[in-house]
PDB file of N, CA and C in Angstrom:
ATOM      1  N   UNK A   1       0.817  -1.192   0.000  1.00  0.00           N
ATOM      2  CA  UNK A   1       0.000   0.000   0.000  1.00  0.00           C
ATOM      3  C   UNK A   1       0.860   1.255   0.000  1.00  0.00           C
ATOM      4  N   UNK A   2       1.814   1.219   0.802  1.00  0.00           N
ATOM      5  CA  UNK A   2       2.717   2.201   0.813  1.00  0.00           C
ATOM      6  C   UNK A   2       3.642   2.683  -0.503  1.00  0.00           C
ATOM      7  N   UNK A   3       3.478   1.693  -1.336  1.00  0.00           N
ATOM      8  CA  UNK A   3       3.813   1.742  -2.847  1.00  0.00           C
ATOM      9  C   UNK A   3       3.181   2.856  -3.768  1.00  0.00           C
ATOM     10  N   UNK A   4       1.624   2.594  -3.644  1.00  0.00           N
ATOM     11  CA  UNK A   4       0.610   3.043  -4.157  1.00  0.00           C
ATOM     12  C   UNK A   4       0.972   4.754  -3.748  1.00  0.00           C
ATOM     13  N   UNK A   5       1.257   5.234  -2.553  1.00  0.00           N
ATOM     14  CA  UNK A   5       1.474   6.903  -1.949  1.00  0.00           C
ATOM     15  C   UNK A   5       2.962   7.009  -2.952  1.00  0.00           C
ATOM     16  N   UNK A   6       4.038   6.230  -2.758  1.00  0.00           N
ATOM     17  CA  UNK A   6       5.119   6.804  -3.342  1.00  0.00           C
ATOM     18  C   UNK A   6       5.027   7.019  -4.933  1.00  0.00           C
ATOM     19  N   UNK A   7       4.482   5.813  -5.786  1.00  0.00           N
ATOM     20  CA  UNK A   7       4.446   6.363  -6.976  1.00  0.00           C
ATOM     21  C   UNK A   7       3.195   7.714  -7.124  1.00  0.00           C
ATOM     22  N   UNK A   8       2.148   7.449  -6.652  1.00  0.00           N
ATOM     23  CA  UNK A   8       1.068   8.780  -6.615  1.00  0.00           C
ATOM     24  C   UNK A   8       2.124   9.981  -6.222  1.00  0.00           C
ATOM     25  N   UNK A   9       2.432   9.779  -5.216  1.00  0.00           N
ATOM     26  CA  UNK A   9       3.583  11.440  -5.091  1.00  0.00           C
ATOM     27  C   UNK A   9       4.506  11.304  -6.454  1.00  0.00           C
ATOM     28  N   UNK A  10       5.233  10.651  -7.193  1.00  0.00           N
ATOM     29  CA  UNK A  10       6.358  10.857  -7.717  1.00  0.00           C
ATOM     30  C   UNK A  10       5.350  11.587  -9.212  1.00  0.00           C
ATOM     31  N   UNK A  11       4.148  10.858  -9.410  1.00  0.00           N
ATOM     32  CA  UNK A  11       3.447  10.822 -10.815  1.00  0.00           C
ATOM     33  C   UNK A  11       3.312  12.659 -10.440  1.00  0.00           C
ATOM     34  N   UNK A  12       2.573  12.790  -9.465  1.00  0.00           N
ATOM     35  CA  UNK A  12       2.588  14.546  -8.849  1.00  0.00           C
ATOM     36  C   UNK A  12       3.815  15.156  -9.552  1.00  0.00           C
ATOM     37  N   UNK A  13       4.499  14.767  -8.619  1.00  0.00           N
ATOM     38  CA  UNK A  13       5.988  15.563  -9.124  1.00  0.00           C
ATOM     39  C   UNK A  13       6.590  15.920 -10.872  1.00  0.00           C
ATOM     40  N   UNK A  14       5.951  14.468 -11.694  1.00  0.00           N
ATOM     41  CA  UNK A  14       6.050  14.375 -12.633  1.00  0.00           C
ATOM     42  C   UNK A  14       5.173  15.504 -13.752  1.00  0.00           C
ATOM     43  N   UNK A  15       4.014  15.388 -12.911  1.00  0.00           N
ATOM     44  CA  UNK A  15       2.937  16.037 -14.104  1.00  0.00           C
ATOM     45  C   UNK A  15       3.173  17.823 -13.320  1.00  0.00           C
ATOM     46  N   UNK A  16       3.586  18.138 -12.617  1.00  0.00           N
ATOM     47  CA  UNK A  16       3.872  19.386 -12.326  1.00  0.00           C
ATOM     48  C   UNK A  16       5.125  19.580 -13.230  1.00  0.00           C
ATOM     49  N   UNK A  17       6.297  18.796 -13.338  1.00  0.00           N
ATOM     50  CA  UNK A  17       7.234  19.374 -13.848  1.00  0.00           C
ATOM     51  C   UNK A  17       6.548  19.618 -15.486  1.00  0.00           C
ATOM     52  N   UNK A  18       5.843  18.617 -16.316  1.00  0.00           N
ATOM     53  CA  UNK A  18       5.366  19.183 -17.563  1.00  0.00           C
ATOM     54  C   UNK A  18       4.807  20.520 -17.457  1.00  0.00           C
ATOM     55  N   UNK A  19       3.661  20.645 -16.252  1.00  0.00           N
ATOM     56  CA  UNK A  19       3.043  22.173 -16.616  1.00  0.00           C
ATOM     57  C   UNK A  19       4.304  23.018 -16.349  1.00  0.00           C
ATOM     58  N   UNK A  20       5.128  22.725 -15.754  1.00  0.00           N
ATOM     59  CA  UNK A  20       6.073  23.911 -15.335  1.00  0.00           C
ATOM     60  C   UNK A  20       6.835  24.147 -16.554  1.00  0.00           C
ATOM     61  N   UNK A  21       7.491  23.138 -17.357  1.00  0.00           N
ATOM     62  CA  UNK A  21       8.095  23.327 -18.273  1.00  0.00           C
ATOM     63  C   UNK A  21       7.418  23.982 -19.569  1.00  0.00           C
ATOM     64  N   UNK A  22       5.513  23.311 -19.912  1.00  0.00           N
ATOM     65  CA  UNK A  22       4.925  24.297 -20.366  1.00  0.00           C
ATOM     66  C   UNK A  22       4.599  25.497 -20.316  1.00  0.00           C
ATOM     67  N   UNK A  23       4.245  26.069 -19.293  1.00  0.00           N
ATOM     68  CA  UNK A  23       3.907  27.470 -18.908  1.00  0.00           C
ATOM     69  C   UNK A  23       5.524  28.060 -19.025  1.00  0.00           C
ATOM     70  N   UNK A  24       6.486  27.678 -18.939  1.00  0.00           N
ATOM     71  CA  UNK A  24       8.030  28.413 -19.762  1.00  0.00           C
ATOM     72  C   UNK A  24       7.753  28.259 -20.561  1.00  0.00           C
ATOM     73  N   UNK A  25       7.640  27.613 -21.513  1.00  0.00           N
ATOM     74  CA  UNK A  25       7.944  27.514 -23.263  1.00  0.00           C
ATOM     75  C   UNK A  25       6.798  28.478 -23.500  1.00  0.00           C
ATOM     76  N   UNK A  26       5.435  28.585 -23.209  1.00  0.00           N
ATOM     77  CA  UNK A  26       4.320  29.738 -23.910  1.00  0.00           C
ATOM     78  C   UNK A  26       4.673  31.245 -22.914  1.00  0.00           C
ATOM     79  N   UNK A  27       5.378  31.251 -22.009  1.00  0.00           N
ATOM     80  CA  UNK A  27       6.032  32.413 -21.904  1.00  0.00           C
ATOM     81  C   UNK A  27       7.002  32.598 -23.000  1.00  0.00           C
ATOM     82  N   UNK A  28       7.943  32.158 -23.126  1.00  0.00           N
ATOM     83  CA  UNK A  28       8.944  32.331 -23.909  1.00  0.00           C
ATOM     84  C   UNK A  28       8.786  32.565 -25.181  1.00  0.00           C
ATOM     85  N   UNK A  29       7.359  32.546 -25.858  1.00  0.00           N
ATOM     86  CA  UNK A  29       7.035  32.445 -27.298  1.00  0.00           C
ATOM     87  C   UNK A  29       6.961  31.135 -28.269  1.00  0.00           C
ATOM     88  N   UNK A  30       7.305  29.917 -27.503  1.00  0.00           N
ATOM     89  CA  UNK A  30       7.163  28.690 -28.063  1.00  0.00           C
ATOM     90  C   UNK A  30       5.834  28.587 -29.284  1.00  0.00           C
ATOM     91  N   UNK A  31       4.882  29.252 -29.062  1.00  0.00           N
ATOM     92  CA  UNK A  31       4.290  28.674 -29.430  1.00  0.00           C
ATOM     93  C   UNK A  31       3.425  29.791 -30.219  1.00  0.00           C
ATOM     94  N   UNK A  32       4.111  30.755 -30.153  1.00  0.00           N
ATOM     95  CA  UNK A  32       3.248  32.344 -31.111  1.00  0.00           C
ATOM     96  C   UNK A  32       2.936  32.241 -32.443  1.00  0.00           C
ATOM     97  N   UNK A  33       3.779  31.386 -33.089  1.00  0.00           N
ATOM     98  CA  UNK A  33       3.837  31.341 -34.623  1.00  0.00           C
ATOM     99  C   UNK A  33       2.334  30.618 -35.496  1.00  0.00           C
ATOM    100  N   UNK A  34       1.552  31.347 -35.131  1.00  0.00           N
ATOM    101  CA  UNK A  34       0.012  30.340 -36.096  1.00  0.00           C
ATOM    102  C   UNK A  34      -0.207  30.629 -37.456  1.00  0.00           C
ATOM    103  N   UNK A  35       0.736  31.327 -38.283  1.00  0.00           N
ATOM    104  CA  UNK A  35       0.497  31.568 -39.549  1.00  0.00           C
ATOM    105  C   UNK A  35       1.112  30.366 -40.472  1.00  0.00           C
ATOM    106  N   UNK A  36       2.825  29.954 -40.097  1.00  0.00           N
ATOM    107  CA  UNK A  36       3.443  28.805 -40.708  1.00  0.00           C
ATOM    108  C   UNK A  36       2.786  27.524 -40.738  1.00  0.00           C
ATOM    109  N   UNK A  37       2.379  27.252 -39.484  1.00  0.00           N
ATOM    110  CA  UNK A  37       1.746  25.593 -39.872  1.00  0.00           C
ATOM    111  C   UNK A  37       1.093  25.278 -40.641  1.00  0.00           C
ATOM    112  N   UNK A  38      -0.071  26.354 -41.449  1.00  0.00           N
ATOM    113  CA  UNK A  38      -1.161  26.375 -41.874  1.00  0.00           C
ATOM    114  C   UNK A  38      -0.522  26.132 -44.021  1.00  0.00           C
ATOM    115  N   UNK A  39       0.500  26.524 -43.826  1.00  0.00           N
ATOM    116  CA  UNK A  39       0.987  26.732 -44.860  1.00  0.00           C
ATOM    117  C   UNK A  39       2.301  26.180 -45.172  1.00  0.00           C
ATOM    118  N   UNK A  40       3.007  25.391 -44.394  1.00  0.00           N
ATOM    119  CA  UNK A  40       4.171  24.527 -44.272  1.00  0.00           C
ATOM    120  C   UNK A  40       4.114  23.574 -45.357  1.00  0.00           C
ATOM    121  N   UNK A  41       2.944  22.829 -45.363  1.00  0.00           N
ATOM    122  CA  UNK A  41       2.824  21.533 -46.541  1.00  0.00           C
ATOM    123  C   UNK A  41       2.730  22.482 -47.978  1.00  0.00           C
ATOM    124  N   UNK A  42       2.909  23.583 -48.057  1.00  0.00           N
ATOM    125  CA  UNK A  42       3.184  24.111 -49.467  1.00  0.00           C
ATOM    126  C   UNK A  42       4.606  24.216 -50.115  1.00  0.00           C
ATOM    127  N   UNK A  43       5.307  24.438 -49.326  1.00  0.00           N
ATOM    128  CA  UNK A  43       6.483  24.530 -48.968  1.00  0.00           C
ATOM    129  C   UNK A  43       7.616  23.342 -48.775  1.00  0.00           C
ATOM    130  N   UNK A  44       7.394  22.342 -48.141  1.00  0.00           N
ATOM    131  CA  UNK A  44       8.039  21.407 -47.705  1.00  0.00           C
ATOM    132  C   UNK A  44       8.895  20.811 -48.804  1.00  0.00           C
ATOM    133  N   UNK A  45       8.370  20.370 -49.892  1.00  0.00           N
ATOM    134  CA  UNK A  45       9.476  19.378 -50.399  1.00  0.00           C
ATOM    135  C   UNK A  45      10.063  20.430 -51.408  1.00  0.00           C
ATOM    136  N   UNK A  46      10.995  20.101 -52.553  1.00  0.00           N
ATOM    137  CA  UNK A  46      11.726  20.556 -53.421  1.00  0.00           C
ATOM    138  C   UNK A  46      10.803  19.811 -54.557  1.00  0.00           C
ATOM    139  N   UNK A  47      10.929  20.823 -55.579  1.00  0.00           N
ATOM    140  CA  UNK A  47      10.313  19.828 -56.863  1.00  0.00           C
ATOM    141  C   UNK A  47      11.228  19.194 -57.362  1.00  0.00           C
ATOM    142  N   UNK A  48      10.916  18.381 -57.700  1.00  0.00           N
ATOM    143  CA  UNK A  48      12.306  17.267 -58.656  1.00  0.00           C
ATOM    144  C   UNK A  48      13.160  18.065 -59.680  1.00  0.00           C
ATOM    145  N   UNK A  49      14.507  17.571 -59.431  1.00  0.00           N
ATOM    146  CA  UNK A  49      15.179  18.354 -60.787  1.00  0.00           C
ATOM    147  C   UNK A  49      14.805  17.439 -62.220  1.00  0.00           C
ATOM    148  N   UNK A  50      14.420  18.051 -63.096  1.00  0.00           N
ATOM    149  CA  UNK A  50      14.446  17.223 -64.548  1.00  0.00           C
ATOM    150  C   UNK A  50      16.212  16.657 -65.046  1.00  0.00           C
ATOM    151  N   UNK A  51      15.924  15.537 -65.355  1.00  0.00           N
ATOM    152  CA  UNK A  51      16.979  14.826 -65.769  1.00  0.00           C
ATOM    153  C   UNK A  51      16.736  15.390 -67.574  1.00  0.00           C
ATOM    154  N   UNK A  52      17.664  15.789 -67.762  1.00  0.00           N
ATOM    155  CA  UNK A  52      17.890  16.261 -69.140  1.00  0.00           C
ATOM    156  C   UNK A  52      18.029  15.146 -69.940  1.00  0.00           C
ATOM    157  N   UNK A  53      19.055  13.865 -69.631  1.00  0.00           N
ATOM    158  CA  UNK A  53      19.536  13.117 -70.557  1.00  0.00           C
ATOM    159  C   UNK A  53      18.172  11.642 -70.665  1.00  0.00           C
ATOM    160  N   UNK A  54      17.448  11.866 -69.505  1.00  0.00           N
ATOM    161  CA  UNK A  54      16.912  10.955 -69.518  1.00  0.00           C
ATOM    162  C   UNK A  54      15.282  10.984 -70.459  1.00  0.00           C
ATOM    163  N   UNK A  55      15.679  12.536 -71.107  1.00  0.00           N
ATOM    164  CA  UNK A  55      14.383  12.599 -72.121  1.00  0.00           C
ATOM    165  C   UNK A  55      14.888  12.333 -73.324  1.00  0.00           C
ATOM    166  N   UNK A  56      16.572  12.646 -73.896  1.00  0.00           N
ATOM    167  CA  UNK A  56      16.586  11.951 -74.711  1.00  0.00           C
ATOM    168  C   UNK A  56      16.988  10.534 -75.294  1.00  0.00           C
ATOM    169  N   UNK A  57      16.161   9.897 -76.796  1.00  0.00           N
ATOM    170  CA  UNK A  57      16.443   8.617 -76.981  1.00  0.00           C
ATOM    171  C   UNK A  57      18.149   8.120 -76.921  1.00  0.00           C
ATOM    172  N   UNK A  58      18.062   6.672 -76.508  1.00  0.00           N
ATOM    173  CA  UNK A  58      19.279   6.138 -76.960  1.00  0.00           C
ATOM    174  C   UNK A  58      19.482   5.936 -77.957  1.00  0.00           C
ATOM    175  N   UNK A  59      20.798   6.538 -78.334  1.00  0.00           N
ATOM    176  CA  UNK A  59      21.667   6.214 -79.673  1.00  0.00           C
ATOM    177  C   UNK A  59      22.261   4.837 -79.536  1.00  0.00           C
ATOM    178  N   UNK A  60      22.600   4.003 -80.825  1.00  0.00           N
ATOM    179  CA  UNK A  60      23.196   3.071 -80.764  1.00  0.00           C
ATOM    180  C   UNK A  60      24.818   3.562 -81.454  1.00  0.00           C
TER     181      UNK A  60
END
């Protein structure tokens, strides 16, 4: 039973340190940016380079 209090306190300790570490990061601006996400998948990849040689036929 006495098991059951130590992990319940440690899980405490645990889920406080997330809010603590959250409430820093949205102070800090972590998380201001709502215009990029919305528009990231436009952006993301590179278009393929065209292979020049591979449009033209083989010569023998």
């Amino acid at each position: 039973m006495s098991v059951l209090i130590i992990l319940i306190g440690v899980s405490i300790l645990v889920a406080g340190g997330f809010l603590i570490a959250f409430i820093w990061s949205v102070k800090n601006g972590q998380f201001d940016d709502d215009y990029t996400p919305s528009v990231r998948m436009l952006f993301d990849d590179q278009p393929p380079k065209e292979n020049k040689t591979s449009l033209k036929p083989k010569q023998k």
